[in-house]
C-alpha atoms as a PDB file:
ATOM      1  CA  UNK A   1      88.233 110.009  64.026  1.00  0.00           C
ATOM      2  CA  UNK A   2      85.961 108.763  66.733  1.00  0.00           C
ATOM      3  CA  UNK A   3      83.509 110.094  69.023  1.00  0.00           C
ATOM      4  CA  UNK A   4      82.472 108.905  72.208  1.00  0.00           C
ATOM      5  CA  UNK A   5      78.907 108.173  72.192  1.00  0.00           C
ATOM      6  CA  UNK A   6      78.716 106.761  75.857  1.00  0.00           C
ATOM      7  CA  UNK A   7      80.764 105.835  79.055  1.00  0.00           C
ATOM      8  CA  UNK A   8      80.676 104.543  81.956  1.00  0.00           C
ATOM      9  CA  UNK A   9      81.926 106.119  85.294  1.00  0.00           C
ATOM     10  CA  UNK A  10      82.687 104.306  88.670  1.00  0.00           C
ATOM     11  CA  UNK A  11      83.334 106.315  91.969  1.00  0.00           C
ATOM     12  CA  UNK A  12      84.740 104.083  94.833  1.00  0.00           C
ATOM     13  CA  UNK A  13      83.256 104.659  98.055  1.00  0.00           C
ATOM     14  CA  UNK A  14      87.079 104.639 100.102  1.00  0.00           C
ATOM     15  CA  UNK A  15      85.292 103.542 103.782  1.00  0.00           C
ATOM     16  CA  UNK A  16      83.052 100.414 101.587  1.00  0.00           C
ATOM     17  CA  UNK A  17      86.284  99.489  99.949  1.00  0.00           C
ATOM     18  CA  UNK A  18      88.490  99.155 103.383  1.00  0.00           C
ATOM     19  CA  UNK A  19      85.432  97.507 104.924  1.00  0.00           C
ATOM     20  CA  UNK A  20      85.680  94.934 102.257  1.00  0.00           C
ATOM     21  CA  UNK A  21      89.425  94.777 102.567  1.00  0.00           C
ATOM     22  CA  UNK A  22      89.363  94.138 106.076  1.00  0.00           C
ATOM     23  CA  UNK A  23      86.484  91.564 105.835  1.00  0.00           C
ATOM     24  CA  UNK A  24      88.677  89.828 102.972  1.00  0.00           C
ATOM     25  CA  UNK A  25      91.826  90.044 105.262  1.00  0.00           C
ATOM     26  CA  UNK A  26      89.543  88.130 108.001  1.00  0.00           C
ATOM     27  CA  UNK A  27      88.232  85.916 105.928  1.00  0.00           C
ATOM     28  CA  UNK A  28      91.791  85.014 104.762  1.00  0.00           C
ATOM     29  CA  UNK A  29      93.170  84.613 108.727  1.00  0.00           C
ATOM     30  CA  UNK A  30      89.997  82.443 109.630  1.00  0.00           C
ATOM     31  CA  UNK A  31      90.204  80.098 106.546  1.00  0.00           C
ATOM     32  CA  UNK A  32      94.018  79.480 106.510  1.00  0.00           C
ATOM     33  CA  UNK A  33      94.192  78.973 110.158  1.00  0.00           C
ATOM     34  CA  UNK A  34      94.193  75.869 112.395  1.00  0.00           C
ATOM     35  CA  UNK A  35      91.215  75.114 112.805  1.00  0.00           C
ATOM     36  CA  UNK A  36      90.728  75.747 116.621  1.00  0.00           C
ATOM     37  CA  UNK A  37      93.321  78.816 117.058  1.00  0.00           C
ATOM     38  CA  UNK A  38      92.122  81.844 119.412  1.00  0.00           C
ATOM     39  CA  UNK A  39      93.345  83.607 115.873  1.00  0.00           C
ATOM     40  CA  UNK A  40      90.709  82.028 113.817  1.00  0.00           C
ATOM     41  CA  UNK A  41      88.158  82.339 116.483  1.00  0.00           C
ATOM     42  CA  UNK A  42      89.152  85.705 116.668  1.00  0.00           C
ATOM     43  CA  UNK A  43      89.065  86.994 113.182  1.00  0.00           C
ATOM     44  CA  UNK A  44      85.750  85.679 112.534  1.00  0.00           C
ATOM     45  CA  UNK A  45      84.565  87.379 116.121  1.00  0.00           C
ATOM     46  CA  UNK A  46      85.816  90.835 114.613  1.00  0.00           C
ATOM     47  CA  UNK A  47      84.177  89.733 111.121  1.00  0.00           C
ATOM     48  CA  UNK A  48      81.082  89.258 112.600  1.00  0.00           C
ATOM     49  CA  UNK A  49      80.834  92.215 114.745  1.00  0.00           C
ATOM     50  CA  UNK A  50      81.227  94.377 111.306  1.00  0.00           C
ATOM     51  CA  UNK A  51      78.792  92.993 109.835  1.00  0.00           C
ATOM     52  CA  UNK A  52      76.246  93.641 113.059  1.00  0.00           C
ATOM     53  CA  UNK A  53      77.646  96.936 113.432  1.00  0.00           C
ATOM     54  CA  UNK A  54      76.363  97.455 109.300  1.00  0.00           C
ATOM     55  CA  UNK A  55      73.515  95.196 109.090  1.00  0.00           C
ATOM     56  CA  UNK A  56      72.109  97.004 112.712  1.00  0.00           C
ATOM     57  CA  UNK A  57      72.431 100.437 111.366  1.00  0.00           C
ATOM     58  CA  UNK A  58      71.487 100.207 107.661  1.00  0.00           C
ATOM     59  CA  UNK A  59      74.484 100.456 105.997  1.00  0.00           C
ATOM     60  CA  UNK A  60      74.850 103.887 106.992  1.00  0.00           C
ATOM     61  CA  UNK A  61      78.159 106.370 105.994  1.00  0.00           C
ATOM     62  CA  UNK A  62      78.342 106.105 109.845  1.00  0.00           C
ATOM     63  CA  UNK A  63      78.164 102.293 110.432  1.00  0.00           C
ATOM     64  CA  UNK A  64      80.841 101.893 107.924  1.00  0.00           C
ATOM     65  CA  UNK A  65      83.516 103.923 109.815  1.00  0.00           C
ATOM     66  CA  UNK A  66      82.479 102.059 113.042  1.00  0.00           C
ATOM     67  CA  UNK A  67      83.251  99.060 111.254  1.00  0.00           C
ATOM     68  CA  UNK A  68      86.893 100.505 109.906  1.00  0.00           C
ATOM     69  CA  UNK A  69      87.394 100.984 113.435  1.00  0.00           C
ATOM     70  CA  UNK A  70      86.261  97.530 114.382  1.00  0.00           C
ATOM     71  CA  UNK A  71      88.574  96.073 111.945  1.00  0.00           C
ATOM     72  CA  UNK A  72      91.488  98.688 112.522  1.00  0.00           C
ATOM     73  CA  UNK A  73      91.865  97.260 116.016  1.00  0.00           C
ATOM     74  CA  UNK A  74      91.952  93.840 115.132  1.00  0.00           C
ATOM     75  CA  UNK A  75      94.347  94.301 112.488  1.00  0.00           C
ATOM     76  CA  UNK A  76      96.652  96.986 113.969  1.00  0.00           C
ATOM     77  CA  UNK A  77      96.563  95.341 117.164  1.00  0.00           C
ATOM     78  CA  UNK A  78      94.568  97.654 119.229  1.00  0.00           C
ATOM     79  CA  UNK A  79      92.935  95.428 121.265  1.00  0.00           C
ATOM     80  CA  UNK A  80      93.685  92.055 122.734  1.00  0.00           C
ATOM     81  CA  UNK A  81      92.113  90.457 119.680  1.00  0.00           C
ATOM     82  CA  UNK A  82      94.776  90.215 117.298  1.00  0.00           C
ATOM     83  CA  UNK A  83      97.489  91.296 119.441  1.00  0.00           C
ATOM     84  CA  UNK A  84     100.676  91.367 118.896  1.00  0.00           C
ATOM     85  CA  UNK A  85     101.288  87.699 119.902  1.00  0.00           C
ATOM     86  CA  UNK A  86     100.888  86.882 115.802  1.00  0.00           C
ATOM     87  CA  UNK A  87     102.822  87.481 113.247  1.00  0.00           C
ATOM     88  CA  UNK A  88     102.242  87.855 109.682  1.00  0.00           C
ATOM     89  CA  UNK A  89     104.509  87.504 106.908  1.00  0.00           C
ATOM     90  CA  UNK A  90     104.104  89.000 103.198  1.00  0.00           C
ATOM     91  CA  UNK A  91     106.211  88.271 100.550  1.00  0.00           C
ATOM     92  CA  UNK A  92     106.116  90.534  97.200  1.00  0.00           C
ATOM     93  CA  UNK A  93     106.901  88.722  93.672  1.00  0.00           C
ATOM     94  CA  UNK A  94     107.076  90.613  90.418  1.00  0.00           C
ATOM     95  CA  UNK A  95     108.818  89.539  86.966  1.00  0.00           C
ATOM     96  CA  UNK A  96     110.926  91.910  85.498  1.00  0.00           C
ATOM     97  CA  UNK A  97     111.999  90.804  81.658  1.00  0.00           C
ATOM     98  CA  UNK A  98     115.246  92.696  81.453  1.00  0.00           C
ATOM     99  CA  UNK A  99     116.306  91.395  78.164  1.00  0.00           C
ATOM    100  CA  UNK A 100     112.724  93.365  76.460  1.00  0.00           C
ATOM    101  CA  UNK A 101     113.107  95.583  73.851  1.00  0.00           C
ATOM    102  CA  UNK A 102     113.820  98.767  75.508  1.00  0.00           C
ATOM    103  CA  UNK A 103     117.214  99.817  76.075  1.00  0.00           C
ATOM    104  CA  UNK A 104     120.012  98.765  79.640  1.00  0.00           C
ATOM    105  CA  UNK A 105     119.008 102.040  80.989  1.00  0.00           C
ATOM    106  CA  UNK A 106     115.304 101.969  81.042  1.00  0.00           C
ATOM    107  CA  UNK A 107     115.756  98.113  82.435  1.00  0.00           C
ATOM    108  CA  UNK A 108     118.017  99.789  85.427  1.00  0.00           C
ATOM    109  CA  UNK A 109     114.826 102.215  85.734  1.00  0.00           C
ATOM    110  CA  UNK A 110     112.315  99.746  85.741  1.00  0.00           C
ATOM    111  CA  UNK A 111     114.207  97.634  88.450  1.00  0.00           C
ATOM    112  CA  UNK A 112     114.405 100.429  90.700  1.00  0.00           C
ATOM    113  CA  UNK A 113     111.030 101.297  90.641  1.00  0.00           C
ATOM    114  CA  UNK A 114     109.690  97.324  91.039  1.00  0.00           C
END
């Protein structure tokens, strides 16, 4: 038998997380751009107003949904930065090894489900 003798736990914050999503997702937009696109120019605008809006206020729980919000309208379009005029495209890719060791019906499963 064993017996746990210690462990390790890890809470995420949720509004740190989709301030670092968003900040990735701008980061991503700005570097892959043209260089001199009103998109790029843009993205790193909204990416630099989050990090005033945290910075300014001490990382507060507060300053971090400002900065959701910040990002929200850039990325959902509520604002004339990052309007509608762009479009971005995501593809999905997964491998699915349908001759594994399991049997046709759990392969039809799996399929479904990816």
């Amino acid at each position: 038998t064993y017996s746990l003798v210690r462990a390790h736990l890890f809470v995420r914050d949720q509004a740190k997380y989709e301030v670092f999503m968003d900040l990735s997702v701008l980061y991503d937009i700005a570097k892959e751009s043209d260089d001199k696109t009103s998109l790029c120019y843009d993205a790193m605008y909204t990416a630099n107003e989050i990090i005033n809006v945290l910075t300014l206020n001490n990382h507060s729980v507060e300053s971090y949904h400002q900065a959701i919000i910040i990002g929200s309208n850039f990325l959902r379009g509520g604002s004339n930065i990052g309007s509608s005029r762009d479009t971005i495209h995501a593809i999905g890719n997964c491998h699915i090894d349908s001759a594994w060791l399991w049997p046709y019906r759990e392969t039809i499963r799996k399929v479904a489900r990816s």
